[in-house]
C-alpha atoms as a PDB file:
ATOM      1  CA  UNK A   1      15.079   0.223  -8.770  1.00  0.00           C
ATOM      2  CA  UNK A   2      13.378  -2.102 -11.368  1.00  0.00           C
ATOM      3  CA  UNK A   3       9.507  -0.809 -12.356  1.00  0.00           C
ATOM      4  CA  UNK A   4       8.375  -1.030  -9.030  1.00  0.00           C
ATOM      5  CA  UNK A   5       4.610  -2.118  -9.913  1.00  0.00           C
ATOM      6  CA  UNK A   6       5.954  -5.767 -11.305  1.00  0.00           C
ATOM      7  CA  UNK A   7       7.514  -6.282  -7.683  1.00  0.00           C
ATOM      8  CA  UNK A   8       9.034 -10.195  -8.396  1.00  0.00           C
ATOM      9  CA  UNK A   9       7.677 -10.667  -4.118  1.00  0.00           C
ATOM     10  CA  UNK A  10       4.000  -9.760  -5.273  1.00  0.00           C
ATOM     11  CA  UNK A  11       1.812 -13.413  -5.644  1.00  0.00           C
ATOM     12  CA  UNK A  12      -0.505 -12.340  -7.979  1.00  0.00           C
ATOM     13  CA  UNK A  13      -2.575 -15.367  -6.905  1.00  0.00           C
ATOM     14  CA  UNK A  14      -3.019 -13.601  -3.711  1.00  0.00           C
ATOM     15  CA  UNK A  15      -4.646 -10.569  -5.031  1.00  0.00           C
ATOM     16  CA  UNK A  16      -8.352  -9.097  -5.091  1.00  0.00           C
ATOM     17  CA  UNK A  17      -8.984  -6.972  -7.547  1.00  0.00           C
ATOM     18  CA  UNK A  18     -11.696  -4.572  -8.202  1.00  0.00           C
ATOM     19  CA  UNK A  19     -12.227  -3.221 -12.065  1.00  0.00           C
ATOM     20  CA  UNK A  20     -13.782   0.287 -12.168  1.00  0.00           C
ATOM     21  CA  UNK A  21     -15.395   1.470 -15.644  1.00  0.00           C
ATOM     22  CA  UNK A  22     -18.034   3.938 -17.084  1.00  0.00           C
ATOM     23  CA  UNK A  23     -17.577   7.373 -18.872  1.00  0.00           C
ATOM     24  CA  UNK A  24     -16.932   9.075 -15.239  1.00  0.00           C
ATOM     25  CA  UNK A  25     -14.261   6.413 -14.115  1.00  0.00           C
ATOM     26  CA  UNK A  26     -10.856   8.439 -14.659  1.00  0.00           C
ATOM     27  CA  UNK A  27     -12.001  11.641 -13.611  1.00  0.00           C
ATOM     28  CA  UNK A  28     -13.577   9.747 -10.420  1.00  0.00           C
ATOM     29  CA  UNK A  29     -10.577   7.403  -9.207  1.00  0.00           C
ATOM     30  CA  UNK A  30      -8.615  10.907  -9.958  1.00  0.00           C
ATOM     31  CA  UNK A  31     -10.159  12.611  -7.092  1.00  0.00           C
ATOM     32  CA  UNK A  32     -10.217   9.249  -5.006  1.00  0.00           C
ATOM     33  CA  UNK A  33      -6.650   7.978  -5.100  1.00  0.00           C
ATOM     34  CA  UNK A  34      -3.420   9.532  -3.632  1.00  0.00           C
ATOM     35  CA  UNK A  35      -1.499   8.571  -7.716  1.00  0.00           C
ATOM     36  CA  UNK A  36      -1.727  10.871 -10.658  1.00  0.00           C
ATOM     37  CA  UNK A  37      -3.691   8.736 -13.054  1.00  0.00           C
ATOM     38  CA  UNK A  38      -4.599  10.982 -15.910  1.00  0.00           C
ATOM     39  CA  UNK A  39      -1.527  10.748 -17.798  1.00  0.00           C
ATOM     40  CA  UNK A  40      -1.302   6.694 -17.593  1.00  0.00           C
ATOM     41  CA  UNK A  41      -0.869   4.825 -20.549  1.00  0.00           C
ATOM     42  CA  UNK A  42      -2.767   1.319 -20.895  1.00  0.00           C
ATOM     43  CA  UNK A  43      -1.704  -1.154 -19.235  1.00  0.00           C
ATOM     44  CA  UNK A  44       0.462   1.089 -17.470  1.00  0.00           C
ATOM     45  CA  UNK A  45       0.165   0.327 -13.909  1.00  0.00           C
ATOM     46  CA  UNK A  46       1.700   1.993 -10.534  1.00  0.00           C
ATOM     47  CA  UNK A  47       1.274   1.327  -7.097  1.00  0.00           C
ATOM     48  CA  UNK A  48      -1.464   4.267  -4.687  1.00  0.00           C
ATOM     49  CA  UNK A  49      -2.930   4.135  -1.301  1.00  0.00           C
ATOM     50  CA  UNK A  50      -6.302   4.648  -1.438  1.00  0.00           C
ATOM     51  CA  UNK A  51      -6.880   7.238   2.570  1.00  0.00           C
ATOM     52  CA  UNK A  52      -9.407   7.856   4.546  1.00  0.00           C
ATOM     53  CA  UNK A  53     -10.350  11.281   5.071  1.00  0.00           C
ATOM     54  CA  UNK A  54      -8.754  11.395   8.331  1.00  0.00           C
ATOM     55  CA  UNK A  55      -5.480  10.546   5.936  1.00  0.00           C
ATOM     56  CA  UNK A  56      -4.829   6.776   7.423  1.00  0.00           C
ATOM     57  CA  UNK A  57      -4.529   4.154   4.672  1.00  0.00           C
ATOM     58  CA  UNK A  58      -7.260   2.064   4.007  1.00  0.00           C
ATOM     59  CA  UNK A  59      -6.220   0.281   1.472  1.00  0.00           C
ATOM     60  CA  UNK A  60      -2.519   0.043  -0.518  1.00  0.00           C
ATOM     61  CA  UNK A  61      -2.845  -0.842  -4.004  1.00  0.00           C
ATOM     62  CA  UNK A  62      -2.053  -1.156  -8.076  1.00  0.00           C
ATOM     63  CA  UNK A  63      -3.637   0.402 -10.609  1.00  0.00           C
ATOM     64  CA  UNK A  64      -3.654  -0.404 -14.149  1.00  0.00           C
ATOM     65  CA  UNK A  65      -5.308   1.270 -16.924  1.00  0.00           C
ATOM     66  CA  UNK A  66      -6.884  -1.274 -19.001  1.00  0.00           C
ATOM     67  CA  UNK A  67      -9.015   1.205 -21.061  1.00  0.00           C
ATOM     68  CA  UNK A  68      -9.822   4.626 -22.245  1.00  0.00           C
ATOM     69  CA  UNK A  69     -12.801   4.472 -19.190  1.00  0.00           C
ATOM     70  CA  UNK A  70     -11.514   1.259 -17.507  1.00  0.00           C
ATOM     71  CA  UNK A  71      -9.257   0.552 -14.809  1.00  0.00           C
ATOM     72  CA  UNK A  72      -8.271  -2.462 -12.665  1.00  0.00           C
ATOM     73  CA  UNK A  73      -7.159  -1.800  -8.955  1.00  0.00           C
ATOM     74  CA  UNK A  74      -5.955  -4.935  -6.945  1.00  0.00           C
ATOM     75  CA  UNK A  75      -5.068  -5.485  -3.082  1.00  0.00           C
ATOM     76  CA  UNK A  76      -4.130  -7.867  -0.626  1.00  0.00           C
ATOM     77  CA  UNK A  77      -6.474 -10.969  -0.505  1.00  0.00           C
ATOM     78  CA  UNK A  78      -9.336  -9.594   1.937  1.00  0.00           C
ATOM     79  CA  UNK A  79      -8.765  -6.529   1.441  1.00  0.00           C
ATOM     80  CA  UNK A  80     -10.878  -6.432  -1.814  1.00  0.00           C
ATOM     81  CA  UNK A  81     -14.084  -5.270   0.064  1.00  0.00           C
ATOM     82  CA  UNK A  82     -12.466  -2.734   1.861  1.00  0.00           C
ATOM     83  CA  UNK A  83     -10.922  -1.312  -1.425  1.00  0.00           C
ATOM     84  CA  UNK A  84     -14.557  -1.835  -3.248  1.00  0.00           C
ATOM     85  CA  UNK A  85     -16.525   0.024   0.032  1.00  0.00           C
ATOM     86  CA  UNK A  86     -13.817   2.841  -0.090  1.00  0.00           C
ATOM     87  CA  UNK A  87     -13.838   3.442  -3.537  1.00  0.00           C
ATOM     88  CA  UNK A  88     -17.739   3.653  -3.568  1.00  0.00           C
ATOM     89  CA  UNK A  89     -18.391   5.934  -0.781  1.00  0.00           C
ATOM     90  CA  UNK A  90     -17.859   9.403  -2.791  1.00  0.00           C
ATOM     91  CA  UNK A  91     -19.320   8.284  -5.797  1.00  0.00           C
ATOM     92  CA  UNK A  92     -22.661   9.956  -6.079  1.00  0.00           C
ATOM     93  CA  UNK A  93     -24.206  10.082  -9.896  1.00  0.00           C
ATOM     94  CA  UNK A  94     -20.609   8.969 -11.194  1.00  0.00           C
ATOM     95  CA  UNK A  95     -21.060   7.585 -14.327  1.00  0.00           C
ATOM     96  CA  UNK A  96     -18.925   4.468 -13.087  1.00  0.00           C
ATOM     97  CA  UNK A  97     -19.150   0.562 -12.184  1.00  0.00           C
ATOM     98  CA  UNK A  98     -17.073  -1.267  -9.850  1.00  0.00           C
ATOM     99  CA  UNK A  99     -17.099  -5.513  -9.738  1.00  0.00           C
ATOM    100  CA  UNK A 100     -14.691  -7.412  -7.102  1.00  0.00           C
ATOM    101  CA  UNK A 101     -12.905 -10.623  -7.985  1.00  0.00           C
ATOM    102  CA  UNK A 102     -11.516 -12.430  -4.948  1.00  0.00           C
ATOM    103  CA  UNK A 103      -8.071 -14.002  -4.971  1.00  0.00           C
ATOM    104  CA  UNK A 104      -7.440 -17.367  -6.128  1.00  0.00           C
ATOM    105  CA  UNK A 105      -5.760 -17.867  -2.833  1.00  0.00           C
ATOM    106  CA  UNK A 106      -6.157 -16.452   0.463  1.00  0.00           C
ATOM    107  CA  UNK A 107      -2.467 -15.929   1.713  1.00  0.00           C
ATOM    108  CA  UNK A 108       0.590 -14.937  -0.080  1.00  0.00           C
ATOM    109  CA  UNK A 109       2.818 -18.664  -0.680  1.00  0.00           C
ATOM    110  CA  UNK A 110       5.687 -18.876   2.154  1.00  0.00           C
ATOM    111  CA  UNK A 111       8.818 -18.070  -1.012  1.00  0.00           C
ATOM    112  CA  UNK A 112       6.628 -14.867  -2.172  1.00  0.00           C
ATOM    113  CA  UNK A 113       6.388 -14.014   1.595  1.00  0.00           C
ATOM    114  CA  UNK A 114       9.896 -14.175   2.547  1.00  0.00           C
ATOM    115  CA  UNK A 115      11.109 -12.486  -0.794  1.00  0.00           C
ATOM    116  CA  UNK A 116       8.512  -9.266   0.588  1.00  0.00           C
ATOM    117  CA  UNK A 117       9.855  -9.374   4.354  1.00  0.00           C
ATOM    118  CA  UNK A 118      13.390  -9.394   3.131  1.00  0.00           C
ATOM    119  CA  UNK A 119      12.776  -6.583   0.627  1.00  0.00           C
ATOM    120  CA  UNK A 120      10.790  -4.703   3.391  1.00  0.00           C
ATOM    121  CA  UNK A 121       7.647  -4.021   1.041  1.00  0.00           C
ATOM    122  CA  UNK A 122       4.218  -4.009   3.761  1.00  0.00           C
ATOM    123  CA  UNK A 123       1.218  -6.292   3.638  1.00  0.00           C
ATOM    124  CA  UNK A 124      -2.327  -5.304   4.201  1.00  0.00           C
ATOM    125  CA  UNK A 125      -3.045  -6.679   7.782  1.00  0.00           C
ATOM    126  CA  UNK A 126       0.764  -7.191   8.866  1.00  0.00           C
ATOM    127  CA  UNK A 127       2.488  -4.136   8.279  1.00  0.00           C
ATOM    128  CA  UNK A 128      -0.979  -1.813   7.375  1.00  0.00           C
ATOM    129  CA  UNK A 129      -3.708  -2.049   9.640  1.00  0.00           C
ATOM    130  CA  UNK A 130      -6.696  -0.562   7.358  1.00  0.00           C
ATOM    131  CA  UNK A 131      -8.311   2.323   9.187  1.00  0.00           C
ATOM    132  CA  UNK A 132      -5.002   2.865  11.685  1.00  0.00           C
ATOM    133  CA  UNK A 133      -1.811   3.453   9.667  1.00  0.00           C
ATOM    134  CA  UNK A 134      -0.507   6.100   8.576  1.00  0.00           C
ATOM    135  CA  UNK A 135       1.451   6.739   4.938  1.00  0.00           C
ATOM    136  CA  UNK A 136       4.492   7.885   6.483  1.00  0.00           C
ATOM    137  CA  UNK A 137       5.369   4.813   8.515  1.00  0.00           C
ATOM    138  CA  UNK A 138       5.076   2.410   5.793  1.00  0.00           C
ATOM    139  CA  UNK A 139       8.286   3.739   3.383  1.00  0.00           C
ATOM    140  CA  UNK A 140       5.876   3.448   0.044  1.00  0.00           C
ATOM    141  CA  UNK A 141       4.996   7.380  -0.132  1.00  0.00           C
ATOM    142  CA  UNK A 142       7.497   7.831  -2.438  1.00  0.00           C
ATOM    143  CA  UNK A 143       6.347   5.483  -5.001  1.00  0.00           C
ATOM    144  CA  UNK A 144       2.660   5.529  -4.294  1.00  0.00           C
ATOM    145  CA  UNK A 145       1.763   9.453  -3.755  1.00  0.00           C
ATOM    146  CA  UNK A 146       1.814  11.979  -6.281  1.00  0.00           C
ATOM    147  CA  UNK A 147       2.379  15.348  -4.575  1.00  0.00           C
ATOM    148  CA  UNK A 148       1.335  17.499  -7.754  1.00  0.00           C
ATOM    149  CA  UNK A 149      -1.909  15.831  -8.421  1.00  0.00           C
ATOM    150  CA  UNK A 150      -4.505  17.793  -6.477  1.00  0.00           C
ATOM    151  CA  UNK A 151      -7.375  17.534  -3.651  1.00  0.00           C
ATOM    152  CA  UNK A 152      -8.128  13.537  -2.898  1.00  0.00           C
ATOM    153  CA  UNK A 153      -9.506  12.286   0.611  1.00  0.00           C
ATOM    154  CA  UNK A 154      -7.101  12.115   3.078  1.00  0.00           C
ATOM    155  CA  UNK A 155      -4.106  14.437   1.415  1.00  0.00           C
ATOM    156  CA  UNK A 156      -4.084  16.826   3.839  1.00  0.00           C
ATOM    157  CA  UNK A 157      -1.357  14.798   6.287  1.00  0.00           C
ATOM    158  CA  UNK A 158      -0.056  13.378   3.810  1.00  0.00           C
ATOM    159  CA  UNK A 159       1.107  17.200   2.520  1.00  0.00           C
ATOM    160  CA  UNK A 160       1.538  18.420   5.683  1.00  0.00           C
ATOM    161  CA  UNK A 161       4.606  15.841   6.603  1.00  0.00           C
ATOM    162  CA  UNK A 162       6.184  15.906   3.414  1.00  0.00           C
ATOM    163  CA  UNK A 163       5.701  19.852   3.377  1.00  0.00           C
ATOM    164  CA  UNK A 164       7.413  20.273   6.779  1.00  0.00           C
ATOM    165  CA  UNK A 165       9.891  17.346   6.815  1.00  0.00           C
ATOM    166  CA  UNK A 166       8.409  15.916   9.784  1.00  0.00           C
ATOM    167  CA  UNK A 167       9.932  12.632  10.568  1.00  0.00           C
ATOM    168  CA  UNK A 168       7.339   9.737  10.821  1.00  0.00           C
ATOM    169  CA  UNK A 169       7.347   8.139  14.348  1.00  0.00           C
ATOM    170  CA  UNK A 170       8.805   4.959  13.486  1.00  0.00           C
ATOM    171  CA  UNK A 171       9.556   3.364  10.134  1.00  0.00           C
ATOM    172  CA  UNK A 172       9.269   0.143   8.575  1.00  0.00           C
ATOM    173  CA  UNK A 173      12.697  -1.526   8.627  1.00  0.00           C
ATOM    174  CA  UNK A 174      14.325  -4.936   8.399  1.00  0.00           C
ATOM    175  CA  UNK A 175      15.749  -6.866  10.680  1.00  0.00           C
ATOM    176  CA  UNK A 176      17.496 -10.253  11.931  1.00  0.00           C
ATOM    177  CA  UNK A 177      15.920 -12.123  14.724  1.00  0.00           C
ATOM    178  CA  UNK A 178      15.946 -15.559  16.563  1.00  0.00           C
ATOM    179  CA  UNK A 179      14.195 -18.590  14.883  1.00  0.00           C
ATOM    180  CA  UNK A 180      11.291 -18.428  16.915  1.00  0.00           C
ATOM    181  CA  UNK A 181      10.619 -14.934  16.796  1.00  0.00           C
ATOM    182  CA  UNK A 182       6.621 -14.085  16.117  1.00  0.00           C
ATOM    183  CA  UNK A 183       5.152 -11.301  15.026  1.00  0.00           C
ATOM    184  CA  UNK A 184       3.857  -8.693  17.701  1.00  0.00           C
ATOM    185  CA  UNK A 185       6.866  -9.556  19.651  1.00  0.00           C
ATOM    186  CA  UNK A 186       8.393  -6.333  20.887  1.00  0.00           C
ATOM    187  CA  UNK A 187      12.432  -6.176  21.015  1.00  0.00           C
ATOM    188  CA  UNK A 188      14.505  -4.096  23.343  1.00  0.00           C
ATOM    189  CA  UNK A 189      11.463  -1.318  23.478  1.00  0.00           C
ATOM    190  CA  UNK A 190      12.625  -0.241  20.040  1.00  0.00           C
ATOM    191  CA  UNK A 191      11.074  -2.200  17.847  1.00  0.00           C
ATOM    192  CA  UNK A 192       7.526  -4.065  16.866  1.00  0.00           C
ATOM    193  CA  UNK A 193       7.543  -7.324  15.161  1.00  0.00           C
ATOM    194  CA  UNK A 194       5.021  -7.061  12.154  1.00  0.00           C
ATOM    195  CA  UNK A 195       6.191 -10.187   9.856  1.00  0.00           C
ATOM    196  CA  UNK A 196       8.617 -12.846  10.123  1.00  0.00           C
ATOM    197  CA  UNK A 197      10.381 -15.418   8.224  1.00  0.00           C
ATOM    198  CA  UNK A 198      12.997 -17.402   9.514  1.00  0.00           C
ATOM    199  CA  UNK A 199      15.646 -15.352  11.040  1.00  0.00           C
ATOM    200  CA  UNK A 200      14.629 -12.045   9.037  1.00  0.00           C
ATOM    201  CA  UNK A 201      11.947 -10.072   9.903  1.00  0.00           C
ATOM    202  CA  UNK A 202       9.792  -6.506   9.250  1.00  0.00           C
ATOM    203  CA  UNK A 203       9.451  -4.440  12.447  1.00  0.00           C
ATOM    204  CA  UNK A 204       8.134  -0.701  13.071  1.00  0.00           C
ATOM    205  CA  UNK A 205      10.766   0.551  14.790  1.00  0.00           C
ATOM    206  CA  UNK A 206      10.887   3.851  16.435  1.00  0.00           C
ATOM    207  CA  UNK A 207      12.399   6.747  15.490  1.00  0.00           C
ATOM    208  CA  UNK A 208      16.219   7.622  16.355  1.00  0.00           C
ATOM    209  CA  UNK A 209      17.050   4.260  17.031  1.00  0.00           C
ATOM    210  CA  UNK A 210      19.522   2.496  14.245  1.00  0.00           C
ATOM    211  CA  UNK A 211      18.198  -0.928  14.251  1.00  0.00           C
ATOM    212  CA  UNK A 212      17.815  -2.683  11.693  1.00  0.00           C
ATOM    213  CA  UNK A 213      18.279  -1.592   7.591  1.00  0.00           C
ATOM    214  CA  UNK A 214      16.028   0.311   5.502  1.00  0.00           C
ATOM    215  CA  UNK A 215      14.217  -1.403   2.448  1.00  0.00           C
ATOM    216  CA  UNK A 216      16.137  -0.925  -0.896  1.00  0.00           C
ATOM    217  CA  UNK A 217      13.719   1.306  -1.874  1.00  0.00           C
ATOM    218  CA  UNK A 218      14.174   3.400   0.441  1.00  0.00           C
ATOM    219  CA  UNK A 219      18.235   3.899  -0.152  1.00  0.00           C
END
């Protein structure tokens, strides 16, 4: 697929994004971040989830290199705290400084939305509940987890499921509903409604059933 960190459904308008810099800043986001930073170029950028230790996602974000010791990582709008709180909690005498800019907007516009629902990428808060959801579900671990890298919070499940093949409980897939259709609707038993537009639609939908289509980048 194209570079897959300038996704054309991302509203950059709808981002938060929190710079990290200081002499300690590589090395630190290294051992925070489920992506293999130290060989980025910058203004390179690539897409990591950012775990809790348990190995749920907190957040799912960019990161670009904007420095030798700086880097810019940007969210969801409302999601920037989160990122900023999760980022800080290891850091003890890190030589590093972290600043938040909110988005310009609060919501992703309607086209931008129903380009991302119909190329099955998740949202923070629709398709990732921070705290709850786990990697494998969310068909990004491929392009957001580095399996090489080394020790960061939360890599132990992540490991453990790719190491043993396990199949994730349900998986993020597309599908076509009825106008009307919300999201949290259920369908059939099989599936979860997590974003709609129009008559297309992101659900979780459980494993061994064939509804629905994967997300190209999944193919």
């Amino acid at each position: 697929m194209q570079n897959p960190a300038n996704l054309p459904f991302i509203d950059e308008s709808a981002r938060d994004r929190l710079t990290v810099e200081g002499d300690d800043a590589l090395k630190y986001l290294q051992s925070q971040i489920s992506q293999e930073i130290r060989d980025i170029e910058i203004a390179e950028t690539r897409w990591t989830l950012v775990l809790a230790p348990n190995g749920k996602i907190d957040v799912l974000a960019r990161i670009t290199r904007t420095a030798d010791s700086a880097f810019l990582l940007d969210t969801d709008a409302g999601f920037g705290e989160t990122l900023e709180t999760r980022i800080n909690r290891f850091k003890i005498r890190v030589k590093a400084d972290s600043s938040l800019a909110h988005a310009e907007n609060s919501a992703p516009s309607p086209d931008h939305e129903a380009a991302r629902i119909a190329a099955g990428w998740p949202r923070m808060g629709a398709e990732i509940v921070s705290g709850e959801t786990i990697p494998a579900v969310t068909g990004v671990v491929a392009l957001s987890v580095n399996f090489t890298k080394g020790c960061y919070p939360g890599q132990e499940l992540v490991e453990r499921m790719d190491s043993r093949g396990a199949d994730a409980p349900k998986t993020l897939r597309i599908i076509d509903v009825p106008n009307g259709t919300k999201a949290g609707q259920r369908i059939d038993g099989l599936a979860e409604v997590t974003s709609v537009s129009g008559t297309t639609a992101l659900a979780y939908v459980k494993r061994g059933s064939d509804l629905g289509r994967l997300p190209a980048h999944l193919d």
